[in-house]
Protein backbone atom coordinates (compact mmCIF):
# COMPACT_ATOMS: atom_id res chain seq x y z
CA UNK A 1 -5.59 14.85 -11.69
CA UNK A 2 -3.84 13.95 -15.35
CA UNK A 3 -2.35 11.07 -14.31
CA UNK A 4 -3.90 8.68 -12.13
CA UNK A 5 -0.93 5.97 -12.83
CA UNK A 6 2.71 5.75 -14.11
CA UNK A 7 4.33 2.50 -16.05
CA UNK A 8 7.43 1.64 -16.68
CA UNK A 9 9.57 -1.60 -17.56
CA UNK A 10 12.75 -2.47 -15.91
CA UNK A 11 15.49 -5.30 -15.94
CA UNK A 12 17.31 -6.47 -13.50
CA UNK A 13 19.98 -9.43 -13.85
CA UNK A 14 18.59 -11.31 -10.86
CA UNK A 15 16.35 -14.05 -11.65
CA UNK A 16 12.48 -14.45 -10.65
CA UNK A 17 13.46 -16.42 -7.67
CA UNK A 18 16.13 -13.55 -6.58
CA UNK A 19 13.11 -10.72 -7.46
CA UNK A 20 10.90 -12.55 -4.79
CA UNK A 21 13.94 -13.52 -2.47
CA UNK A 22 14.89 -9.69 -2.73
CA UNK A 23 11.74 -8.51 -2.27
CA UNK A 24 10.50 -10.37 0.88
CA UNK A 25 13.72 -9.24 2.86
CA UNK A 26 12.42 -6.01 2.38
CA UNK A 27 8.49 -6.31 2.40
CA UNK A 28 5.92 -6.72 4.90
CA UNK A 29 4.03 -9.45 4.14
CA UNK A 30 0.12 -8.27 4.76
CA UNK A 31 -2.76 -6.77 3.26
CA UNK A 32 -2.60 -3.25 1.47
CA UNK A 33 -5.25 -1.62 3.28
CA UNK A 34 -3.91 -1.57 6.87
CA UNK A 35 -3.73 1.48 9.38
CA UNK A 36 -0.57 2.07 11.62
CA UNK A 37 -0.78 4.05 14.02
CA UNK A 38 2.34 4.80 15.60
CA UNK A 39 6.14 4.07 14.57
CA UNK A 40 7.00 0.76 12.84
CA UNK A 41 8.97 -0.23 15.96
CA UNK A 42 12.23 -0.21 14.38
CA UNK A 43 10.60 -2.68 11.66
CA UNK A 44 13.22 -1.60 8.62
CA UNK A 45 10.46 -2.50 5.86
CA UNK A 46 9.33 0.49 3.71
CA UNK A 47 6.69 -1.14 1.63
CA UNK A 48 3.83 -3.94 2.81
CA UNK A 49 2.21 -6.28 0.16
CA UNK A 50 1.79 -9.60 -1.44
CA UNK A 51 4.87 -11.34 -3.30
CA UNK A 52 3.85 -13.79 -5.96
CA UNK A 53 6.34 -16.42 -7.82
CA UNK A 54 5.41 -14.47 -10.90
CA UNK A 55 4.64 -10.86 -9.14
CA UNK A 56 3.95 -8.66 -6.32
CA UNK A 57 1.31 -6.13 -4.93
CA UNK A 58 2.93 -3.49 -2.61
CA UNK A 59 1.81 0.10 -1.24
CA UNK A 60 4.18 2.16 0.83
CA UNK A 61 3.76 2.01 5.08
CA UNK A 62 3.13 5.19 6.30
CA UNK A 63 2.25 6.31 10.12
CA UNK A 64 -1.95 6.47 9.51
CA UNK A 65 -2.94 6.31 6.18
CA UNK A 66 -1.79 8.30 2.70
CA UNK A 67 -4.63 7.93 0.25
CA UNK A 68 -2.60 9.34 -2.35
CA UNK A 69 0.27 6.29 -2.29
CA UNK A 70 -0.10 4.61 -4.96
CA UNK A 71 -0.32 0.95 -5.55
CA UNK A 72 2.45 -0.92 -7.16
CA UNK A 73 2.09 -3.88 -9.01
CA UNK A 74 4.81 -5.73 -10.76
CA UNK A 75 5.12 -8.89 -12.72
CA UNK A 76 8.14 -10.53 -13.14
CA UNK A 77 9.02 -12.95 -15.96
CA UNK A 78 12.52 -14.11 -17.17
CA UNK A 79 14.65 -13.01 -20.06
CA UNK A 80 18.53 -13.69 -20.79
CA UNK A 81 20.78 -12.73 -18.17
CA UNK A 82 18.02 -12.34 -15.45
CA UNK A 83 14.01 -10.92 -15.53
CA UNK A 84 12.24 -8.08 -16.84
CA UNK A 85 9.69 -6.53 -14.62
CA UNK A 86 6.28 -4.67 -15.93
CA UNK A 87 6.10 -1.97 -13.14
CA UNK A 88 2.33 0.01 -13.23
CA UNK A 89 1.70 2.33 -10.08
CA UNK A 90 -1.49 3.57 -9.57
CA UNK A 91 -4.12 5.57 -7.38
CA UNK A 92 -6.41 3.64 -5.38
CA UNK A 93 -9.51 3.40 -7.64
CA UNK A 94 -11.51 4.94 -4.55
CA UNK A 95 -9.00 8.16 -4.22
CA UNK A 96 -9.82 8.98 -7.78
CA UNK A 97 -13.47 8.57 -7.88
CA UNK A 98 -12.96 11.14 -4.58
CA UNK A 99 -11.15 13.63 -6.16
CA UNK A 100 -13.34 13.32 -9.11
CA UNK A 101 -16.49 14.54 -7.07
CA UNK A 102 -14.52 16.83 -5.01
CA UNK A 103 -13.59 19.11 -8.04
CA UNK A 104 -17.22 18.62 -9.50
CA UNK A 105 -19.16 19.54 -6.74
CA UNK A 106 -16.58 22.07 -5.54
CA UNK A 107 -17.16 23.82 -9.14
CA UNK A 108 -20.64 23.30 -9.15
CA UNK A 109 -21.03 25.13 -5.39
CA UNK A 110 -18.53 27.91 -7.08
CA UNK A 111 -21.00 28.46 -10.50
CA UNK A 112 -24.20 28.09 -8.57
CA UNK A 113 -22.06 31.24 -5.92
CA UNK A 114 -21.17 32.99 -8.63
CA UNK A 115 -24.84 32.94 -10.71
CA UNK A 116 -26.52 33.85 -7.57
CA UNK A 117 -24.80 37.29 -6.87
CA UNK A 118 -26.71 40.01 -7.76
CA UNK A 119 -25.54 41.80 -10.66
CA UNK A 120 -24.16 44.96 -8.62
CA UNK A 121 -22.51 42.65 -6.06
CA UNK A 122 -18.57 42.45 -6.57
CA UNK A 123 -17.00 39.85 -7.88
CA UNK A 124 -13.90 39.63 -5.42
CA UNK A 125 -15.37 37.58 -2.50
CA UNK A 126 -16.46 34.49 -5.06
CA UNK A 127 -12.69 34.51 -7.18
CA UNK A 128 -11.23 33.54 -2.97
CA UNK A 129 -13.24 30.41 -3.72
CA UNK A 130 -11.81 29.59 -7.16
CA UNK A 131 -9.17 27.61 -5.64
CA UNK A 132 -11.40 24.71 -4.12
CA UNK A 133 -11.74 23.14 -6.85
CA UNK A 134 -8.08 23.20 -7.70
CA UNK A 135 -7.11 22.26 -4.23
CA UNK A 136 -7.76 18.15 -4.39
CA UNK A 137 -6.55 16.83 -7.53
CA UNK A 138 -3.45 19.66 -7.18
CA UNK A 139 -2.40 18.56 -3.78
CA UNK A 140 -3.14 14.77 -5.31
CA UNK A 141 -1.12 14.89 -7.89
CA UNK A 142 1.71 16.14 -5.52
CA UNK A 143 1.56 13.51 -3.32
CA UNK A 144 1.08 10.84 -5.49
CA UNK A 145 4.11 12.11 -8.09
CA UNK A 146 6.40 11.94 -4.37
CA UNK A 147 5.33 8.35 -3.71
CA UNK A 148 5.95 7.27 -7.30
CA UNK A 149 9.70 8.85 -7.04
CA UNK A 150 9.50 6.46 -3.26
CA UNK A 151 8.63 3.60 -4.72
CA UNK A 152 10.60 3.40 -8.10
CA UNK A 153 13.73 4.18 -5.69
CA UNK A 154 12.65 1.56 -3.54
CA UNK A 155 12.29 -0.81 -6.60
CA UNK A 156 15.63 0.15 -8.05
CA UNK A 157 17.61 0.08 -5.11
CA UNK A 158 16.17 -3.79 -4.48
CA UNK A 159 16.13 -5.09 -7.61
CA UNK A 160 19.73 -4.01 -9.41
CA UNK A 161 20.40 -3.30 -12.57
């Protein structure tokens, strides 16, 4: 996966105090690592986390668990006319490692096929495996790019401009 994380900067013209007021009418207070299992129960709140008076910590609520949502942190600090907030939204250091050793020891099991044919043996059969180790960090990096556009609309549409 190229990108494991995405930053960006934004302003907003409310102040710290409106950031965190903003942000906890809309966030689940709660630990990041959680597992739902069913509907929210008409609970409105996209995002679950921890506000601070000079940040936050939030991942996305999904039904189960979606490894590949990344975490968002922000910190929040004033500047004329309202606060600036550092925005970085990463993988899961965890998902990463996984996806690391996925494509590694997929390749590895697809050189080691592919050594061990005999020389008259056609090539076809071991190409159908050449997209295993292709598979994790492409369907990653899908995922995770969709979350990122979730949460940065989430964050705009909360925090105005």
């Amino acid at each position: 996966m190229a990108a494991s994380d995405t930053r960006f900067t934004m302003k907003t013209t409310l102040t710290p105090e409106q950031v965190r007021a903003a942000l906890e009418a809309k966030v689940l207070a709660g630990p990041l690592l959680s597992f739902e299992l069913g509907p929210r129960g008409g609970d409105p709140k996209q995002f679950r986390g921890e506000l601070r008076d000079t940040g936050f910590t939030l991942v996305r609520r999904a039904v189960g668990r979606s490894s590949f949502a990344p975490i968002v942190t922000g910190t929040v600090r004033a500047v004329d006319g309202g606060s600036e907030v550092e925005v970085k939204l990463a993988l899961p250091a965890q998902v990463t490692l996984f996806v690391a050793a996925w494509t590694l020891v997929a390749a590895g099991v697809l050189l080691w096929f592919i050594a061990s044919l005999p020389p008259e043996a056609p090539l076809a059969p071991a190409l159908a495996l050449l997209p295993l180790p292709i598979l994790a960090p492409a369907v990653g990096w899908l995922v995770f790019n969709h979350e990122v556009r979730v949460a940065t609309a989430f964050l705009r549409a909360t925090l105005p401009a």
